[in-house]
Protein backbone atom coordinates (compact mmCIF):
# COMPACT_ATOMS: atom_id res chain seq x y z
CA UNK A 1 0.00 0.00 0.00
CA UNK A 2 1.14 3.55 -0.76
CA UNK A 3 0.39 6.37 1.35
CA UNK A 4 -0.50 9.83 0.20
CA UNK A 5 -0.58 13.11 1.77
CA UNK A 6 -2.33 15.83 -0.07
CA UNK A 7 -0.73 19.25 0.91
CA UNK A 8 -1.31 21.11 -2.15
CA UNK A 9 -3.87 23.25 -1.06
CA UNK A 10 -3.59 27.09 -1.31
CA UNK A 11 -4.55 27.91 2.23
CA UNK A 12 -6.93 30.36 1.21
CA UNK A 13 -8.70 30.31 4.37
CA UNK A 14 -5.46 31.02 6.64
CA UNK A 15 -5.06 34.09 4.51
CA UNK A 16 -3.23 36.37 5.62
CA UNK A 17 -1.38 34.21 7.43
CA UNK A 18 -0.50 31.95 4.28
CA UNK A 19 1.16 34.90 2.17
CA UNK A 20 4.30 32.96 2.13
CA UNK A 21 4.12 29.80 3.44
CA UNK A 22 2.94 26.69 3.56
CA UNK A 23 -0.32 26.24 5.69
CA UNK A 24 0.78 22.88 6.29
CA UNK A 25 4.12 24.03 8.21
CA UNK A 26 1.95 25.89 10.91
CA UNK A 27 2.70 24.85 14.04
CA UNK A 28 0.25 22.57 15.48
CA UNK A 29 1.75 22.93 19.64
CA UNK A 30 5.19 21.71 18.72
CA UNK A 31 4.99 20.09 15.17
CA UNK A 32 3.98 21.29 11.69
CA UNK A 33 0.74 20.64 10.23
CA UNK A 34 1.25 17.38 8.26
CA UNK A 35 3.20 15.86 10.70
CA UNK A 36 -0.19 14.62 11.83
CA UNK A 37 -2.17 12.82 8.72
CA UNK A 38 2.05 12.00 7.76
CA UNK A 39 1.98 9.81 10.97
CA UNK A 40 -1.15 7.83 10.14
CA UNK A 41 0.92 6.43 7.58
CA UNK A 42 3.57 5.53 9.53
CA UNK A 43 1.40 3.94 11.89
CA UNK A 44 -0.02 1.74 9.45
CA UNK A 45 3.73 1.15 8.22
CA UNK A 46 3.58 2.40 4.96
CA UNK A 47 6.82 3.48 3.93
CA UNK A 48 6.26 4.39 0.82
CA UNK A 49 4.59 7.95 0.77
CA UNK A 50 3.88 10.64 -1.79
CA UNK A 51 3.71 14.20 -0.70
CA UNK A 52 1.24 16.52 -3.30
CA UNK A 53 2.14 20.10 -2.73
CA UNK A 54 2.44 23.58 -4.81
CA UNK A 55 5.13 24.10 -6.69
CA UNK A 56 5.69 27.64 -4.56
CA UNK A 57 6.06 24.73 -1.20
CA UNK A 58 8.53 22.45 -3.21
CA UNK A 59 11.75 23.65 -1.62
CA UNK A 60 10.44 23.94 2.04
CA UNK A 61 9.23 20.08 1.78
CA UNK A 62 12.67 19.36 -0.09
CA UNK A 63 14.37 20.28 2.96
CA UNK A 64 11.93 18.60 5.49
CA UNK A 65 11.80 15.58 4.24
CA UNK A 66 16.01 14.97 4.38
CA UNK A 67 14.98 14.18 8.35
CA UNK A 68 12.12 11.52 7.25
CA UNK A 69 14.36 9.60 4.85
CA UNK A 70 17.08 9.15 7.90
CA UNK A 71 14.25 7.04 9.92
CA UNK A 72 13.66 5.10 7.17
CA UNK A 73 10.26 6.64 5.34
CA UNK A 74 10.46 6.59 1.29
CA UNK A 75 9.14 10.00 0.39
CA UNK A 76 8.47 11.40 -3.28
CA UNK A 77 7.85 15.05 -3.64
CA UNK A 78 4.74 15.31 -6.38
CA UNK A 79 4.02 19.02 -7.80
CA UNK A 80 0.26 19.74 -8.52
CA UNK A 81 0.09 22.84 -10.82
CA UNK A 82 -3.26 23.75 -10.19
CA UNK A 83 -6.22 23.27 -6.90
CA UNK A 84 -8.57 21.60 -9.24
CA UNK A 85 -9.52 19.33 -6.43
CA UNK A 86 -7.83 15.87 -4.61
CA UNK A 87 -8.95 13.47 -7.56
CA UNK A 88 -7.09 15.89 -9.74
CA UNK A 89 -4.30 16.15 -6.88
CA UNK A 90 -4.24 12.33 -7.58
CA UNK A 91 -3.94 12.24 -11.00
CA UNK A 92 -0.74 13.94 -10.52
CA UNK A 93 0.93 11.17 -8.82
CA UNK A 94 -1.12 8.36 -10.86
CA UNK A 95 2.78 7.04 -12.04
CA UNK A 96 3.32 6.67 -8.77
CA UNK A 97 -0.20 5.24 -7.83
CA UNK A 98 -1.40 3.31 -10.98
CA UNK A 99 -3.14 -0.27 -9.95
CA UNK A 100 -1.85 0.05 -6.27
CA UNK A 101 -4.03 -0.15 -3.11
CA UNK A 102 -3.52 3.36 -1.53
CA UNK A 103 -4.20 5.31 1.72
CA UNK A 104 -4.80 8.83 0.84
CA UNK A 105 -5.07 12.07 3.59
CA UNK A 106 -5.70 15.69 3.69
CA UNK A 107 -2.48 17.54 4.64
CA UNK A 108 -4.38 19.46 7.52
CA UNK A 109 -6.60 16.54 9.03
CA UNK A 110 -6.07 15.29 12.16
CA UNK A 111 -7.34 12.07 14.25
CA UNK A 112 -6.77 11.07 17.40
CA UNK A 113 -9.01 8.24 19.85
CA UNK A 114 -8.55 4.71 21.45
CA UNK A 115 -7.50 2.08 19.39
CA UNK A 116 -7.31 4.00 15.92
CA UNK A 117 -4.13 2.21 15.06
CA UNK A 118 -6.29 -1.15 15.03
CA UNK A 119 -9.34 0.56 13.51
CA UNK A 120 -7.26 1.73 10.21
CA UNK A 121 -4.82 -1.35 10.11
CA UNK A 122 -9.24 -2.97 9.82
CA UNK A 123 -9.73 -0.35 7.22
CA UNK A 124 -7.31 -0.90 4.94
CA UNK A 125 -8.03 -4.54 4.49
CA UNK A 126 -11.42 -4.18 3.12
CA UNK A 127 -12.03 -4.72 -0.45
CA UNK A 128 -12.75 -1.64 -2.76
CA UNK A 129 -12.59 1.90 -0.65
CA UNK A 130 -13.27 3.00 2.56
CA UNK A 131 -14.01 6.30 4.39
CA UNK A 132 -14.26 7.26 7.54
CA UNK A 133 -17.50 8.98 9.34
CA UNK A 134 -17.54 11.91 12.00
CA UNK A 135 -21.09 13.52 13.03
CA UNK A 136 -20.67 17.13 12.97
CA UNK A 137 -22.84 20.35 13.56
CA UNK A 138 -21.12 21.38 10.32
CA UNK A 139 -21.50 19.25 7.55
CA UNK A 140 -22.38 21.71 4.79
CA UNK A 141 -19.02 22.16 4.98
CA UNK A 142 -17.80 18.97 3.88
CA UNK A 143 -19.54 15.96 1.63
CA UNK A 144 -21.53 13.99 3.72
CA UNK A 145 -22.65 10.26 3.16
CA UNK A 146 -26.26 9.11 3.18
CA UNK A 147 -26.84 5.85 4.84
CA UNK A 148 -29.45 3.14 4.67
CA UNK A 149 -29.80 -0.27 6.41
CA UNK A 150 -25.84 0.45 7.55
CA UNK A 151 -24.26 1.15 4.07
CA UNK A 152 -23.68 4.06 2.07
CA UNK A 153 -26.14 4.78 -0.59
CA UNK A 154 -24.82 8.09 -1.66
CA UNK A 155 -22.17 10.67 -1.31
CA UNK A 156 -23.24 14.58 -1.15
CA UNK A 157 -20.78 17.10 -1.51
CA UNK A 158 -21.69 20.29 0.67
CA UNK A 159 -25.19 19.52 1.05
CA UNK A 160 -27.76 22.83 1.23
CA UNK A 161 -28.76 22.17 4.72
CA UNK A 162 -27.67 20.52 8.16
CA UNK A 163 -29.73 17.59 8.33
CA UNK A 164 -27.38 14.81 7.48
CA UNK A 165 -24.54 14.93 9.85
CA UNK A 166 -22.20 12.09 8.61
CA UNK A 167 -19.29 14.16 7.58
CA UNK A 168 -16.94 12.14 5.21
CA UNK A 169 -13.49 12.98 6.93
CA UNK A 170 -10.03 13.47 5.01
CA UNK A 171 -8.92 9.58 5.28
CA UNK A 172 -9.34 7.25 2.61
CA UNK A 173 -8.50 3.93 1.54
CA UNK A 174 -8.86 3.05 -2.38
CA UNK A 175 -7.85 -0.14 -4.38
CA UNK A 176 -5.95 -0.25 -7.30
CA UNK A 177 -9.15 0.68 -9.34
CA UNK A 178 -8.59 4.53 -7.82
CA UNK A 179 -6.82 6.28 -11.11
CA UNK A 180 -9.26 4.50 -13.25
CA UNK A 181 -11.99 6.15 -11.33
CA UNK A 182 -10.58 9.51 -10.96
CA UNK A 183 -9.85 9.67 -15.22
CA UNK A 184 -14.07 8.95 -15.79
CA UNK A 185 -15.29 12.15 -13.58
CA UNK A 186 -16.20 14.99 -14.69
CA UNK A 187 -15.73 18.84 -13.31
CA UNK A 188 -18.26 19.68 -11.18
CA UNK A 189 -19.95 23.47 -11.03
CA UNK A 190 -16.87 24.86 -9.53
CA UNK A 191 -14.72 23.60 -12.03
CA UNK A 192 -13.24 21.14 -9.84
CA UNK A 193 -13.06 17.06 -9.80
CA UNK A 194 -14.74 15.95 -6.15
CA UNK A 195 -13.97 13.18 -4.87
CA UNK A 196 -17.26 12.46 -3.92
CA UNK A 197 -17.92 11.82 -7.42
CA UNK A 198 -15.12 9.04 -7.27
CA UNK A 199 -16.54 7.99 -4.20
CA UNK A 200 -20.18 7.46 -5.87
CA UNK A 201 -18.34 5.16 -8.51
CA UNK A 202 -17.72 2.96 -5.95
CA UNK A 203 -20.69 2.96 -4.47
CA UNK A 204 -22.38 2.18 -7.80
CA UNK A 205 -20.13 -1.17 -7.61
CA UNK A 206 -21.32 -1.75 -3.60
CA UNK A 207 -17.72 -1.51 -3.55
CA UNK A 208 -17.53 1.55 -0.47
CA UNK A 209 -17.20 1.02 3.26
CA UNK A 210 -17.10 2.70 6.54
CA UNK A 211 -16.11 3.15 9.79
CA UNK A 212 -18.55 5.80 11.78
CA UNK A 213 -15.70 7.02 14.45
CA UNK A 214 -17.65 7.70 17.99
CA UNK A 215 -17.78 10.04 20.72
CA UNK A 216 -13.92 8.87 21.62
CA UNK A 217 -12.52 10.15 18.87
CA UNK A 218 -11.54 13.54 17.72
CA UNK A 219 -11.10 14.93 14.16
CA UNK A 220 -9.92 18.04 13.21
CA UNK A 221 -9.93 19.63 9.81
CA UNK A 222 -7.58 21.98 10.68
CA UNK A 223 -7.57 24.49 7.86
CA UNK A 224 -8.90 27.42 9.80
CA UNK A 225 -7.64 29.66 12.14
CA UNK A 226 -10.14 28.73 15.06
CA UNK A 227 -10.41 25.26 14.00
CA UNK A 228 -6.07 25.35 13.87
CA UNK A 229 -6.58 26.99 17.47
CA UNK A 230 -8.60 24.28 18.85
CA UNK A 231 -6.50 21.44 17.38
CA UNK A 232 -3.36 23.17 19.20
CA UNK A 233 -5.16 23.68 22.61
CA UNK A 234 -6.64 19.85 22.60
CA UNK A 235 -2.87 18.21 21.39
CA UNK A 236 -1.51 20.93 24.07
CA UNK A 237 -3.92 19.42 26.98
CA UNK A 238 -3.53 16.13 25.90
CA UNK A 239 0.39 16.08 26.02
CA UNK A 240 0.74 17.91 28.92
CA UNK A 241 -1.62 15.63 30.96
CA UNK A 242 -0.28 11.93 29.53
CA UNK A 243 3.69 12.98 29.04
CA UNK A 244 3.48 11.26 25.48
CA UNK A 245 3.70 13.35 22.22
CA UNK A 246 0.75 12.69 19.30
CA UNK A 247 2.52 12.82 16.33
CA UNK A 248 6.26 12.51 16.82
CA UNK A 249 7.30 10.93 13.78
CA UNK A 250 10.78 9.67 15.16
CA UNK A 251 8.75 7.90 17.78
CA UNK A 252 6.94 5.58 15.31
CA UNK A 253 9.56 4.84 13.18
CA UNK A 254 11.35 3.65 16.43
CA UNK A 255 8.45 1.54 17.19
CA UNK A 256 8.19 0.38 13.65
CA UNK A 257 12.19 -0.81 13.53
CA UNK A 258 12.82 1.44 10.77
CA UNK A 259 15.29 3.34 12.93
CA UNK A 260 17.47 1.89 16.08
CA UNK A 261 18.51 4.01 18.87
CA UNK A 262 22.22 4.50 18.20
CA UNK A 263 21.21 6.03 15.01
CA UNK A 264 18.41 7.89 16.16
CA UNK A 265 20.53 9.02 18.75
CA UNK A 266 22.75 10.53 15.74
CA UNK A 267 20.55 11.62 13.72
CA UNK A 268 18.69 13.75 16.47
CA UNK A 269 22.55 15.27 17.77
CA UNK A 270 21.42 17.91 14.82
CA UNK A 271 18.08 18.96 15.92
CA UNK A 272 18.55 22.32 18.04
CA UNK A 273 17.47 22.29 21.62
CA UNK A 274 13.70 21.86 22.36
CA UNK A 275 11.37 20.01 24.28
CA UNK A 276 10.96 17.55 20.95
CA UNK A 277 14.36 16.88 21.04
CA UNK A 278 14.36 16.00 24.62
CA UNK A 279 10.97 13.92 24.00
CA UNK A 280 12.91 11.49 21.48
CA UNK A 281 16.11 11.83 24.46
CA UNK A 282 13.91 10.09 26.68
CA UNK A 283 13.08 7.47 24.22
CA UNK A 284 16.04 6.37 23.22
């Protein structure tokens, strides 16, 4: 399975905070942005991981992601030229992606509850594709799915009203059918290709699952400024109460075996003083 982070967006809604970089290097606490949907990979072991960003964000990733390849995470740098939505961010990479199971997530979603490792390890066996579910007070602002008798029926992007809550979050698993999919939509009224409409396809072929993630979990799509606030304060609470870091990349790989301790140890001589560095001290 290949992993894929999309982190192409232009971080319109951060603006003017965006003028210049990245939304996906602001600091979520201690770590950037994608640290977070970049360690759901890891924790399903995927080492193999395409990164979709602008081609103004191509140098600051170039330098970030020296670090990742030390702990043993295969990372390709993909340049979408335009935000003409994530099937089209897809299509980018589909080299990369052609006829290959695949985990894709947003660049500024985060996820954090009890036993998610096991849930998306679940996930990403299933047959066909699979989403993830979070009720929310908001779901005009995302595509929501419509279920019957316990399976999707049909995928809504921003629906008029607040009725359905099932809010379709930024995870999802496809199977190697995903660039055949993407290459038979069509734009929608904005002039963009949704991947609810990819979605849908699968659903025509009963071939779409889902997880409905309960009142234990938390998701964050953290692409606002209050929304980025909140995410902060909870990971900030949540750290400072249970001494153990959400996130820290390092960490995983350790767990993983990607990386041993006498080479973490070198590898983290270069990071500057900081209560990360001391984190991954204690670790090793």
């Amino acid at each position: 399975m290949i992993g894929i982070v999309l982190a192409a967006g232009s971080g319109s809604r951060m603006f003017p905070s965006s003028e210049g970089i990245s939304k996906h290097f602001f600091p979520v606490l201690d770590k950037p942005l994608f640290y977070y949907p970049l360690s759901i990979l890891l924790l399903l072991k995927i080492k193999k991981i395409i990164i979709i960003v602008n081609k103004e964000d191509l140098n600051s990733f170039k330098i970030k992601i020296k670090d990742f390849n030390k702990i043993g995470i295969d990372i390709k740098l993909v340049v979408q030229n335009k935000s003409l939505g994530i099937p089209h961010a897809i299509l980018s990479a589909k080299k990369y992606i052609n006829n290959k199971k695949c985990c894709v997530v947003l660049g500024d979603n985060i996820f954090h509850g009890q036993n998610f490792k096991e849930i998306l390890i679940k996930q990403s066996k299933l047959k066909g594709a699979s989403v993830l579910i979070y009720k929310t007070i908001y779901p005009k602002d995302y595509a929501v799915a419509e279920i019957k008798n316990s399976k999707i029926i049909k995928i809504i992007e921003k629906p008029k009203n607040n009725k359905n809550k099932n809010a379709v979050t930024g995870l999802y698993f496809f199977d190697k059918n995903l660039i055949k999919y993407c290459n038979q939509i069509k734009p929608s009224r904005r002039n963009e290709l949704e991947i609810s409409d990819v979605l849908n396809l699968y659903i025509k072929r009963k071939m779409l699952k889902y997880y409905l993630l309960g009142r234990g979990f938390t998701w964050f799509d953290a692409g606002t400024p209050e929304r980025l606030l909140r995410a902060s304060s909870f990971i900030q609470h949540n750290e400072s109460f249970t001494g153990l870091k959400i996130a820290c990349l390092e960490e995983i790989a350790l767990s993983n075996n990607w990386v041993t301790k006498i080479k973490l140890k070198k590898i983290i001589k270069k990071y500057p003083n900081s209560a990360y560095k001391k984190y991954i001290m204690e670790l090793i």
